[in-house]
C-alpha atoms as a PDB file:
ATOM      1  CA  UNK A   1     -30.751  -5.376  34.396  1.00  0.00           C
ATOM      2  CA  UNK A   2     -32.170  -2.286  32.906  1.00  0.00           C
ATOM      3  CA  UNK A   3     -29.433   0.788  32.081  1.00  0.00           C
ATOM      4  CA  UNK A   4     -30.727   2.759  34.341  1.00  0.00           C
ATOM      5  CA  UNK A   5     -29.825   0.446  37.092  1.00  0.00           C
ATOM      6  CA  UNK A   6     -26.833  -0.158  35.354  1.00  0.00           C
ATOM      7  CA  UNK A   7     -25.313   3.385  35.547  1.00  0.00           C
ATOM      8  CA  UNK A   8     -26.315   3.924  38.788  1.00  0.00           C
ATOM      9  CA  UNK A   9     -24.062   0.532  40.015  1.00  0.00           C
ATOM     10  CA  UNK A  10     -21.386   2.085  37.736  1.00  0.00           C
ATOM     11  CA  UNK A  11     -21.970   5.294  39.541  1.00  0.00           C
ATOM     12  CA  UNK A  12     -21.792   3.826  43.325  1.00  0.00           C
ATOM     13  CA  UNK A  13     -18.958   1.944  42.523  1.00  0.00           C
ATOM     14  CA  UNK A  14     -16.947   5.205  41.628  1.00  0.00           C
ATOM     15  CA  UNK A  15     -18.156   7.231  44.153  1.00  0.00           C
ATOM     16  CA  UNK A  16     -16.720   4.561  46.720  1.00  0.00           C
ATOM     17  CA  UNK A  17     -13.570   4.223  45.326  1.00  0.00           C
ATOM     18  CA  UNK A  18     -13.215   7.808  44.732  1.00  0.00           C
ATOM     19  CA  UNK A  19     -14.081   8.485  48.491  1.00  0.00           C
ATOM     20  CA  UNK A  20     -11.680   6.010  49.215  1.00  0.00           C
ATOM     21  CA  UNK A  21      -8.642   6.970  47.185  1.00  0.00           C
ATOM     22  CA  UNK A  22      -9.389  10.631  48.959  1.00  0.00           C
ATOM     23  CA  UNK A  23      -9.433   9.288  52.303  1.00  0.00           C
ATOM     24  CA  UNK A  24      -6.602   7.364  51.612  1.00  0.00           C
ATOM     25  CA  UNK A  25      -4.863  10.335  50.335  1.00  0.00           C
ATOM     26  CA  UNK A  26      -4.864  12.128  53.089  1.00  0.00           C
ATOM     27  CA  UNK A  27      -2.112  10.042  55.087  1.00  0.00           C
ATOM     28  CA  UNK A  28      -0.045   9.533  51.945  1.00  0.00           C
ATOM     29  CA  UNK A  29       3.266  10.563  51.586  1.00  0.00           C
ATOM     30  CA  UNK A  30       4.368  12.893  48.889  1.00  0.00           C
ATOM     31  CA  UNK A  31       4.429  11.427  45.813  1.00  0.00           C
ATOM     32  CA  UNK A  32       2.564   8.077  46.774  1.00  0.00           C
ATOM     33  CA  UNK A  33       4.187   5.634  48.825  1.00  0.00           C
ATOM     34  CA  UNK A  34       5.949   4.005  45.925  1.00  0.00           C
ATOM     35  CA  UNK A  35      10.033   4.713  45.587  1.00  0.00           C
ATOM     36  CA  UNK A  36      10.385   3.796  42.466  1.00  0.00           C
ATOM     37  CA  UNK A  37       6.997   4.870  40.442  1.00  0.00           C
ATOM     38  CA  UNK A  38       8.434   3.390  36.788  1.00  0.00           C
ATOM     39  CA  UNK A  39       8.553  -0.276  38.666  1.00  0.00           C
ATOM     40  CA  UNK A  40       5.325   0.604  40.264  1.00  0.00           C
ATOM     41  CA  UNK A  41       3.645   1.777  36.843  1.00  0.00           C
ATOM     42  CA  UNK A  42       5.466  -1.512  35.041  1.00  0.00           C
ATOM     43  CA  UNK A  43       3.496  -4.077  37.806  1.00  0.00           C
ATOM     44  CA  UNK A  44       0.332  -1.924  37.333  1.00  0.00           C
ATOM     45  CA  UNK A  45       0.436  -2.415  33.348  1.00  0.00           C
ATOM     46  CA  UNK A  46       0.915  -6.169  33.823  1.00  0.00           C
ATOM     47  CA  UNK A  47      -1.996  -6.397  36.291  1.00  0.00           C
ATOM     48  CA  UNK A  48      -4.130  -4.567  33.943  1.00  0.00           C
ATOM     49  CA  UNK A  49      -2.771  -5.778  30.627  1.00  0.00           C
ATOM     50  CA  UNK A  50      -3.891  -9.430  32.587  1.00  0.00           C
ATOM     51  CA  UNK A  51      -7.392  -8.465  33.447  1.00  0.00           C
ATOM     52  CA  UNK A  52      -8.192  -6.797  30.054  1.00  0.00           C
ATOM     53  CA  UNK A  53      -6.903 -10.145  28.279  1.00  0.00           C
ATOM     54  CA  UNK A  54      -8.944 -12.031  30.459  1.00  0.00           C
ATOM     55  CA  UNK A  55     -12.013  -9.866  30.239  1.00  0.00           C
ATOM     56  CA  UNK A  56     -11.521  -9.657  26.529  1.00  0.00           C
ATOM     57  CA  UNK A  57     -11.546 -13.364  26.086  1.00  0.00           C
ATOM     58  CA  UNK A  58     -14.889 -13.741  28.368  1.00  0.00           C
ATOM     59  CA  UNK A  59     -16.657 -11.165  26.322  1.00  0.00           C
ATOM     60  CA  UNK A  60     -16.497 -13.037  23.069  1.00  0.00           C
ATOM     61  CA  UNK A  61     -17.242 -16.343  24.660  1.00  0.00           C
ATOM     62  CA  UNK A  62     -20.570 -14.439  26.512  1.00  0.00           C
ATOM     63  CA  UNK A  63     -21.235 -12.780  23.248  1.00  0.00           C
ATOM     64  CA  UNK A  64     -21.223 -15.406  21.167  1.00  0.00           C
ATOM     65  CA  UNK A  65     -23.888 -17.275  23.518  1.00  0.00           C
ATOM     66  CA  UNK A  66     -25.646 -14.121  23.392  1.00  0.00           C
ATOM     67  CA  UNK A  67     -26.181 -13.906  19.982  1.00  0.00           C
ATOM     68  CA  UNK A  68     -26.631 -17.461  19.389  1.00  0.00           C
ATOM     69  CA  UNK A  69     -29.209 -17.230  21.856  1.00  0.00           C
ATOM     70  CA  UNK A  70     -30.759 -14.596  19.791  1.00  0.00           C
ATOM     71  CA  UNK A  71     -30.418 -15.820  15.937  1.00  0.00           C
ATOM     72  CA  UNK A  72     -32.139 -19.159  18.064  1.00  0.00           C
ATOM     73  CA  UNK A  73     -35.134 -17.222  18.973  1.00  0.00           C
ATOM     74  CA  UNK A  74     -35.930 -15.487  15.791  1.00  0.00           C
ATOM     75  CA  UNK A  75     -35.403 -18.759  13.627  1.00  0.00           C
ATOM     76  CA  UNK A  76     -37.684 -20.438  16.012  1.00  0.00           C
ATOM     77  CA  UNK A  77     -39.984 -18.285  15.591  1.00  0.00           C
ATOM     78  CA  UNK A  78     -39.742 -18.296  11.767  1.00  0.00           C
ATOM     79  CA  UNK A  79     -40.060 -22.109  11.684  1.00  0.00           C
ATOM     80  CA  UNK A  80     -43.034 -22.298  13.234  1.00  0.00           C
ATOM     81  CA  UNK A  81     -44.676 -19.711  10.633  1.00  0.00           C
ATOM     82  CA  UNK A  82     -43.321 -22.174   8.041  1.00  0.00           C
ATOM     83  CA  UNK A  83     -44.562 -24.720   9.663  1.00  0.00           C
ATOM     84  CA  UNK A  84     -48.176 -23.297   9.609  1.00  0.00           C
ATOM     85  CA  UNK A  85     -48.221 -22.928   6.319  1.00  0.00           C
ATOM     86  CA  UNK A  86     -46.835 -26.563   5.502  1.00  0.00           C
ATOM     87  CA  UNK A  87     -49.738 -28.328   7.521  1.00  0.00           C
ATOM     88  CA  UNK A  88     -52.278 -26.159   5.642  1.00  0.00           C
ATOM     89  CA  UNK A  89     -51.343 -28.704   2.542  1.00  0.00           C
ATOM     90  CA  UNK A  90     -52.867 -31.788   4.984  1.00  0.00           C
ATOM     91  CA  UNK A  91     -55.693 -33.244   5.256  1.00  0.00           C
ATOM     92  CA  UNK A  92     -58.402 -33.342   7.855  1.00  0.00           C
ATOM     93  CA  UNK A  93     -58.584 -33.375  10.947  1.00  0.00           C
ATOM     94  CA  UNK A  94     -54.935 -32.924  11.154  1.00  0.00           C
ATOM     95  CA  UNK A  95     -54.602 -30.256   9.758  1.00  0.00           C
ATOM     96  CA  UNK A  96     -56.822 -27.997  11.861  1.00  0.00           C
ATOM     97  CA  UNK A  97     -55.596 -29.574  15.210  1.00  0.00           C
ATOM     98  CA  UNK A  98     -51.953 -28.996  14.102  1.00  0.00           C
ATOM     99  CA  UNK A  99     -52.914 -25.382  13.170  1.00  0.00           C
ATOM    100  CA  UNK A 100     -54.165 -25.354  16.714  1.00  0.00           C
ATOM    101  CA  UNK A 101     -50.826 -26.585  18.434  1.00  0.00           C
ATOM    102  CA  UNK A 102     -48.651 -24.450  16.764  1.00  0.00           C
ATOM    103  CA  UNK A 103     -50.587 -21.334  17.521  1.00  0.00           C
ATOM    104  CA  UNK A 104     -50.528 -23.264  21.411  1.00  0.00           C
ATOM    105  CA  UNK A 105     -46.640 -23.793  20.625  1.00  0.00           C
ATOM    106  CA  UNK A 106     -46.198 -19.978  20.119  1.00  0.00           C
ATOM    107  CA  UNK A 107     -48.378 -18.658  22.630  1.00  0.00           C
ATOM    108  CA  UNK A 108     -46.493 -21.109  25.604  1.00  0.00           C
ATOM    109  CA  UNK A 109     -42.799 -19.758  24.297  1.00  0.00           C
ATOM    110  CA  UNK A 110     -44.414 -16.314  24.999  1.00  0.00           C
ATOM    111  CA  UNK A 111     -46.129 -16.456  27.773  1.00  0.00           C
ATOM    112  CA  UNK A 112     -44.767 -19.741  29.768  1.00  0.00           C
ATOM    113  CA  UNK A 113     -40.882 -20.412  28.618  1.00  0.00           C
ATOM    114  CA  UNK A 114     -39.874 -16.538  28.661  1.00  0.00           C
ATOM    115  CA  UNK A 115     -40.461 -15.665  32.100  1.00  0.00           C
ATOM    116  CA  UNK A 116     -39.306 -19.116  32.931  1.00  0.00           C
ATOM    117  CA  UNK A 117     -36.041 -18.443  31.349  1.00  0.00           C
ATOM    118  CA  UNK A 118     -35.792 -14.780  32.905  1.00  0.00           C
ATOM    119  CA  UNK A 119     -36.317 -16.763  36.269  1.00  0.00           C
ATOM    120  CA  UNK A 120     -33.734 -19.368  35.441  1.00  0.00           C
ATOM    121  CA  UNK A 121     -36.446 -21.888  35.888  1.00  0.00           C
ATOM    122  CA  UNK A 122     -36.860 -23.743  32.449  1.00  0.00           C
ATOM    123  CA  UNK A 123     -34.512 -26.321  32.938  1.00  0.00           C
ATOM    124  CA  UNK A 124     -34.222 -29.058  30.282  1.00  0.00           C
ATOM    125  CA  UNK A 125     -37.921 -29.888  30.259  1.00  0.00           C
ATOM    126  CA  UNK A 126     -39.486 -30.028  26.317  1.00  0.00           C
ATOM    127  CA  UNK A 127     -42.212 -27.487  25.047  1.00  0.00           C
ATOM    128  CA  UNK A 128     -45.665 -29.317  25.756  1.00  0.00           C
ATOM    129  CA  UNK A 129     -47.400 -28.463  22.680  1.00  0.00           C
ATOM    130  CA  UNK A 130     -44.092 -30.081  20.850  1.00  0.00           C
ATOM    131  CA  UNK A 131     -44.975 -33.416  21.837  1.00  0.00           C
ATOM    132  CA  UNK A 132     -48.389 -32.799  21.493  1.00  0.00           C
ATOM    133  CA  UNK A 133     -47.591 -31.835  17.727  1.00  0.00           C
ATOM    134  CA  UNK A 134     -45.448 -35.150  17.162  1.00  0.00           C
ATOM    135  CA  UNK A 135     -48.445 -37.240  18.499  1.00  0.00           C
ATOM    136  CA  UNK A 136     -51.088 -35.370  15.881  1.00  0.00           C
ATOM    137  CA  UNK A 137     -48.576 -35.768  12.965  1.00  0.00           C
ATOM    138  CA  UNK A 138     -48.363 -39.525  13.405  1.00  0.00           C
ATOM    139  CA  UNK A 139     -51.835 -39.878  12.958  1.00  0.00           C
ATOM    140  CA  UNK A 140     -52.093 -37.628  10.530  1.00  0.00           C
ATOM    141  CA  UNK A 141     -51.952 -40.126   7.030  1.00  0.00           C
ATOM    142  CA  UNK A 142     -51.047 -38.115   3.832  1.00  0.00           C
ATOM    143  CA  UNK A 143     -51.913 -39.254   0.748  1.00  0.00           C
ATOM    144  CA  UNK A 144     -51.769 -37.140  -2.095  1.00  0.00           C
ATOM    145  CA  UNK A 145     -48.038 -36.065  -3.577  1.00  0.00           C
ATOM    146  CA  UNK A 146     -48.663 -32.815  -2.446  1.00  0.00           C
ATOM    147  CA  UNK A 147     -50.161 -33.956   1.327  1.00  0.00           C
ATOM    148  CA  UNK A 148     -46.930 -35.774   1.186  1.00  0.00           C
ATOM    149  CA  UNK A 149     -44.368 -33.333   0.597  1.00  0.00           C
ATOM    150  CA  UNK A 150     -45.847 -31.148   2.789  1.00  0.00           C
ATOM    151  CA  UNK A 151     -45.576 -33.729   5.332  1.00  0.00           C
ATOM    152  CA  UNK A 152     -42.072 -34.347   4.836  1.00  0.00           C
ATOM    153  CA  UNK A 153     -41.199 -30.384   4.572  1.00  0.00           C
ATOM    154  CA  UNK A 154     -43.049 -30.189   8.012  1.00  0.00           C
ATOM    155  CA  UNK A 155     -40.881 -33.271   9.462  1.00  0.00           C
ATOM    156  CA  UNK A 156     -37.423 -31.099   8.273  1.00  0.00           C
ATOM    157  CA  UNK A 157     -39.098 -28.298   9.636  1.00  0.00           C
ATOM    158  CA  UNK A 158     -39.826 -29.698  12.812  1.00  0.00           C
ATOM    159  CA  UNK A 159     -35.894 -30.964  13.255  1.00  0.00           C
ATOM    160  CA  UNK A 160     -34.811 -26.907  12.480  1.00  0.00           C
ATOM    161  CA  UNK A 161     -37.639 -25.478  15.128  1.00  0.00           C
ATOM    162  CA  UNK A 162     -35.883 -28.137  18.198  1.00  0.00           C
ATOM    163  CA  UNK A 163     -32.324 -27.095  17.405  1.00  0.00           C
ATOM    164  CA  UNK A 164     -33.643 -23.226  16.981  1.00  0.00           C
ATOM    165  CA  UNK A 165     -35.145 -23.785  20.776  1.00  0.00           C
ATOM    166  CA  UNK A 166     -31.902 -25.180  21.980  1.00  0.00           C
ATOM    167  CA  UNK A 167     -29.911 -22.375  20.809  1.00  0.00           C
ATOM    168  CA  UNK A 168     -32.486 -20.280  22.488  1.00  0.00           C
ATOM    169  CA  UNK A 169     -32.863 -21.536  25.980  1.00  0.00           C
ATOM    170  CA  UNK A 170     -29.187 -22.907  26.167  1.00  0.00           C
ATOM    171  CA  UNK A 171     -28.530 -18.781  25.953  1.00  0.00           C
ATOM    172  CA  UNK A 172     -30.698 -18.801  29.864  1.00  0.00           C
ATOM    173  CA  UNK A 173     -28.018 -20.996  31.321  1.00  0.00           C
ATOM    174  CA  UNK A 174     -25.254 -18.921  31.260  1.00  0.00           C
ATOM    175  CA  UNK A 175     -21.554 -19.745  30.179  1.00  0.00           C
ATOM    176  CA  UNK A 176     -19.674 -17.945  32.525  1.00  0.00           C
ATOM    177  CA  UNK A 177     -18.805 -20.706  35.197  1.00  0.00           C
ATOM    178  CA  UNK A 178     -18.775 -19.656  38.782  1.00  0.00           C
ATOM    179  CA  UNK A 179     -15.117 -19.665  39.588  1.00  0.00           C
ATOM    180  CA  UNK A 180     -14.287 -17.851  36.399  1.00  0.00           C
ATOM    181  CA  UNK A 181     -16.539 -14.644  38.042  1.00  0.00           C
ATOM    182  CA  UNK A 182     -14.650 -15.057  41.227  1.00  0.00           C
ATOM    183  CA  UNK A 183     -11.329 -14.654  39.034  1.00  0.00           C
ATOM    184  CA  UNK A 184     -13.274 -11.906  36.866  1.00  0.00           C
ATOM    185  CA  UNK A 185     -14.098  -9.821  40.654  1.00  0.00           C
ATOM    186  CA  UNK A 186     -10.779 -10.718  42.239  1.00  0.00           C
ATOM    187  CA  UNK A 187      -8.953  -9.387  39.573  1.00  0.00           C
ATOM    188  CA  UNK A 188     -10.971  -6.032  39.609  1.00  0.00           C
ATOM    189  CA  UNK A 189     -10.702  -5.746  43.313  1.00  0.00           C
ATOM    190  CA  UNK A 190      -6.978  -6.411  43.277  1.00  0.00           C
ATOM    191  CA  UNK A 191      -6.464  -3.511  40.179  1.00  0.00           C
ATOM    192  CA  UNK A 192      -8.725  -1.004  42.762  1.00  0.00           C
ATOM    193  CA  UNK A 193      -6.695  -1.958  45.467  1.00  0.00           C
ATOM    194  CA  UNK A 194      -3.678  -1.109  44.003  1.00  0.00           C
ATOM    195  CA  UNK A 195      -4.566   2.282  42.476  1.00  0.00           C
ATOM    196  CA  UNK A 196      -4.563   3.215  45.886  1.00  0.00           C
ATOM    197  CA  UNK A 197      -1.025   2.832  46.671  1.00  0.00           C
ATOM    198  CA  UNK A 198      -0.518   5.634  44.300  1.00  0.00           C
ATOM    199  CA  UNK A 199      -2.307   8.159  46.430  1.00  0.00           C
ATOM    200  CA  UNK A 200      -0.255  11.713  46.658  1.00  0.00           C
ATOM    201  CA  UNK A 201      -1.200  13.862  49.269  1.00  0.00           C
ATOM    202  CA  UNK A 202       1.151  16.233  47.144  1.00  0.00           C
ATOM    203  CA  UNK A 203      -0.932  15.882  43.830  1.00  0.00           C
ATOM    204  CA  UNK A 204      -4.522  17.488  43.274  1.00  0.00           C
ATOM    205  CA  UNK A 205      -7.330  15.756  44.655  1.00  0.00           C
ATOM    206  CA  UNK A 206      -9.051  15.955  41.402  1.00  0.00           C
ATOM    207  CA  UNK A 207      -6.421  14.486  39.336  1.00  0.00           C
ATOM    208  CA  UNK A 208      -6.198  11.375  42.375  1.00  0.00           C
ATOM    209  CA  UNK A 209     -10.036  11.161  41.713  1.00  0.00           C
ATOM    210  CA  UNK A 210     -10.285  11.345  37.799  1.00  0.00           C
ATOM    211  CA  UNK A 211      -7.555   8.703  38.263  1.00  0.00           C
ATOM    212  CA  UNK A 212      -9.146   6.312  40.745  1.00  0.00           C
ATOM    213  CA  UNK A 213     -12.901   6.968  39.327  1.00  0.00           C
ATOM    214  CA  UNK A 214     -11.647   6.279  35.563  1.00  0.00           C
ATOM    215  CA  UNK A 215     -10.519   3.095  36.452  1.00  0.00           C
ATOM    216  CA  UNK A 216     -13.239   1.933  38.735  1.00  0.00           C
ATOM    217  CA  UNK A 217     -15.705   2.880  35.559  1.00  0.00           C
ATOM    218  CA  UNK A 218     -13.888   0.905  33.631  1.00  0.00           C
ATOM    219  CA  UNK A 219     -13.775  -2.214  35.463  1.00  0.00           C
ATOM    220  CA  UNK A 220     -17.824  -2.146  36.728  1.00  0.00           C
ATOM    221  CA  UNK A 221     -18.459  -1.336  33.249  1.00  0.00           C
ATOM    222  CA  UNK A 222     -16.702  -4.456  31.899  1.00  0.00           C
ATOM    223  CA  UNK A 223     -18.084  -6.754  34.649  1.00  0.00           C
ATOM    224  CA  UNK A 224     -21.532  -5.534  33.954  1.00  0.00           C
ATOM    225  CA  UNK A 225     -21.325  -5.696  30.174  1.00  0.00           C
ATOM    226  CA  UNK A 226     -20.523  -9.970  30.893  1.00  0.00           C
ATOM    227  CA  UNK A 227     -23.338 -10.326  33.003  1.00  0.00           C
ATOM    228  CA  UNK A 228     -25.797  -8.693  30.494  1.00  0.00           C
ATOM    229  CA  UNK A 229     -24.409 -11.305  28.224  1.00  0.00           C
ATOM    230  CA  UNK A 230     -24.254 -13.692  30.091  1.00  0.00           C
ATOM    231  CA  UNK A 231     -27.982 -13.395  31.332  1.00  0.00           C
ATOM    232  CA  UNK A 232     -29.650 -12.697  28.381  1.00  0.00           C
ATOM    233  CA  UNK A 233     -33.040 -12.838  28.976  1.00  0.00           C
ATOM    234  CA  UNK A 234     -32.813 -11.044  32.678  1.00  0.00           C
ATOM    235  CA  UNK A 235     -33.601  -7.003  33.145  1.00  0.00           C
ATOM    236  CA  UNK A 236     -35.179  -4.750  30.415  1.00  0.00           C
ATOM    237  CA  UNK A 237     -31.878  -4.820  27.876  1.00  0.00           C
ATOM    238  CA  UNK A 238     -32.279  -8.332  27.793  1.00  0.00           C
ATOM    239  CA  UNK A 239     -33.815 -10.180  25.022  1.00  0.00           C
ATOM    240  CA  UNK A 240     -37.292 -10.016  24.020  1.00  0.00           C
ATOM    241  CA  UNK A 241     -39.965 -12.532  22.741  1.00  0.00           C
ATOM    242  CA  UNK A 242     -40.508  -9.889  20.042  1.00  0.00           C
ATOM    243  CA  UNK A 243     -39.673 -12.446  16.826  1.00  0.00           C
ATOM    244  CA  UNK A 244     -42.100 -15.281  18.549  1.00  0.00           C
ATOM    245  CA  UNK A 245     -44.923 -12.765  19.369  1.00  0.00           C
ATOM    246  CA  UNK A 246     -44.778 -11.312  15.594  1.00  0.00           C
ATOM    247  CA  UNK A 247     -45.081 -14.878  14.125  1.00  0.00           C
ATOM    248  CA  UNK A 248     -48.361 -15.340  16.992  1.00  0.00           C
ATOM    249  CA  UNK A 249     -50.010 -12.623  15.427  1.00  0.00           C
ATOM    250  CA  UNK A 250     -49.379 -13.626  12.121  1.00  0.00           C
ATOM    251  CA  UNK A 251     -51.064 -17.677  12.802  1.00  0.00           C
ATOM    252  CA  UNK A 252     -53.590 -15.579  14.789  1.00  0.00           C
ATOM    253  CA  UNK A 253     -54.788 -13.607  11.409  1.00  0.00           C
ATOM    254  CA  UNK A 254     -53.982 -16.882   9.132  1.00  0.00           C
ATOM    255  CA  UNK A 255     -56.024 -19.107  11.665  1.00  0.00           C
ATOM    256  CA  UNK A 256     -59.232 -17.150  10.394  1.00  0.00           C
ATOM    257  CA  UNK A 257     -59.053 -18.694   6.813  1.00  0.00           C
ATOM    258  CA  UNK A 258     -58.476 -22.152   8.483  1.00  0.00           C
ATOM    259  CA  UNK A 259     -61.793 -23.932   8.877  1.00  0.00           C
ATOM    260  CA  UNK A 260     -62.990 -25.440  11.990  1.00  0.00           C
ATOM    261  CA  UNK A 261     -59.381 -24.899  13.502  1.00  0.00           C
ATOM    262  CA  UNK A 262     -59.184 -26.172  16.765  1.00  0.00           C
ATOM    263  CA  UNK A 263     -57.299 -24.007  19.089  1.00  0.00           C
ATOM    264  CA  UNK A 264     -56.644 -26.396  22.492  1.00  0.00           C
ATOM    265  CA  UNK A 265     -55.210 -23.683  24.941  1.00  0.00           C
ATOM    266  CA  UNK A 266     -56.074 -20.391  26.608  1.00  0.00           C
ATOM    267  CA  UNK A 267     -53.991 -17.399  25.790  1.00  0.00           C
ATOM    268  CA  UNK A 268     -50.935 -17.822  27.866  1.00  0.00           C
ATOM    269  CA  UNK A 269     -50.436 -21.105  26.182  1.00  0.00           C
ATOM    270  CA  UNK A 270     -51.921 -23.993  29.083  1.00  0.00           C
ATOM    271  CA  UNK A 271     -54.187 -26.065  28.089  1.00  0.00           C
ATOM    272  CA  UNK A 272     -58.063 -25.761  28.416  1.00  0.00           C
END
């Protein structure tokens, strides 16, 4: 969800309540239809106090998915730079066919798993050019010391790049469990609700708006801010294959001082 779309839900949502506290206004008694406005203003603070605790406690759980989901995509995306220049120590064929499936490896993240993962379509299903990698490397057969350490750098390597891509497309699930949003909107619709038992026909109509509308920002506000973290690849704010795309056009360059590389994929990643 871009901002734009963002501030005009926050927006909507004000203008309705506002209109509504108005309307509501208009058959209130003088000062609200509460007797007692200290015992009214006490339940209010505990409803709020309640909602803000809960919201509070959401947003660091969606935000720390969030940003795992992030450090996950630019580490991945650093591995597999490493890992490019780790095969280059190997000998032939491997190492131009694994030169190949990396640049394949980036390329698919780009152009397959992203807009799978904005679609909530990835599921649990591996990269294809991972397993395609795995199958080179075992017939790959180093034998010099430095063939070999390269081969067991690329091997450690390989173990950081699958966690890095769990972190990353664990972030497209989503944390935020369905009947904890159905708390999260009952809450907000019970803390509306009840800002409009304090309508005073004998009070300003501005003040009863800038009362109602402050609130109602606040809450859409809040409920927005945990589904942009809770969605993190969804809507233009989201997150961006920016770190993977970088490394692509670095192996792109590198891939010109390779010789005979064999590249086995178009440029979204399938294969030819």
């Amino acid at each position: 969800m871009s901002i734009v779309w963002g501030g005009l839900i926050v927006l909507v949502v004000a203008a309705v309540a506002i209109a509504a506290m108005l309307l509501v206004r208009r058959g209130a008694p003088e000062g609200s239809r509460f007797t007692d406005g200290d015992r009214a203003s006490g339940v209010f603070g505990v409803l709020a106090t309640g909602f803000a605790l809960l919201a509070g406690f959401v947003v660091f759980l969606a935000f720390e998915s969030f940003d795992t989901a992030r450090a996950g995509a630019e580490a991945e995306a650093r591995i597999v730079a490493h890992q490019f220049e780790s095969v280059q120590f190997l000998p032939s064929p491997g190492r131009e066919r694994l030169s190949g499936e990396l640049i394949c490896y980036a390329r698919n993240v780009v152009h397959q798993e992203w807009p799978q993962m904005r679609s909530d379509t990835l599921g649990d299903a591996p990269n294809r050019w991972g397993r395609a990698l795995f199958d080179t490397l075992r017939a790959t057969e180093p034998r010099s010391a430095s063939a070999q350490a390269a081969f067991a750098q690329y091997l450690d390597e390989r173990s950081d790049r699958e966690d890095a891509r769990a972190d990353r497309t664990h972030g497209a699930e989503g944390v935020i469990p369905t009947p904890l949003w159905i708390v999260l909107f009952l809450s907000a619709l019970i803390l509306l609700g009840y800002m409009l038992l304090f309508a005073d026909s004998g009070e300003g109509a501005v003040v009863q708006a800038t009362m109602m509308g402050g609130v109602a920002v606040m809450v859409t506000s809040l409920l927005l801010l945990l589904w942009f973290f809770d969605n993190p690849y969804v809507g233009g704010g989201g997150l961006k294959p920016t770190a993977m795309q970088n490394t692509l056009s670095l192996l792109q360059k590198e891939a010109s001082s390779v010789a005979s590389i064999d590249i086995p994929c178009d440029e979204a990643g399938a294969p030819n």
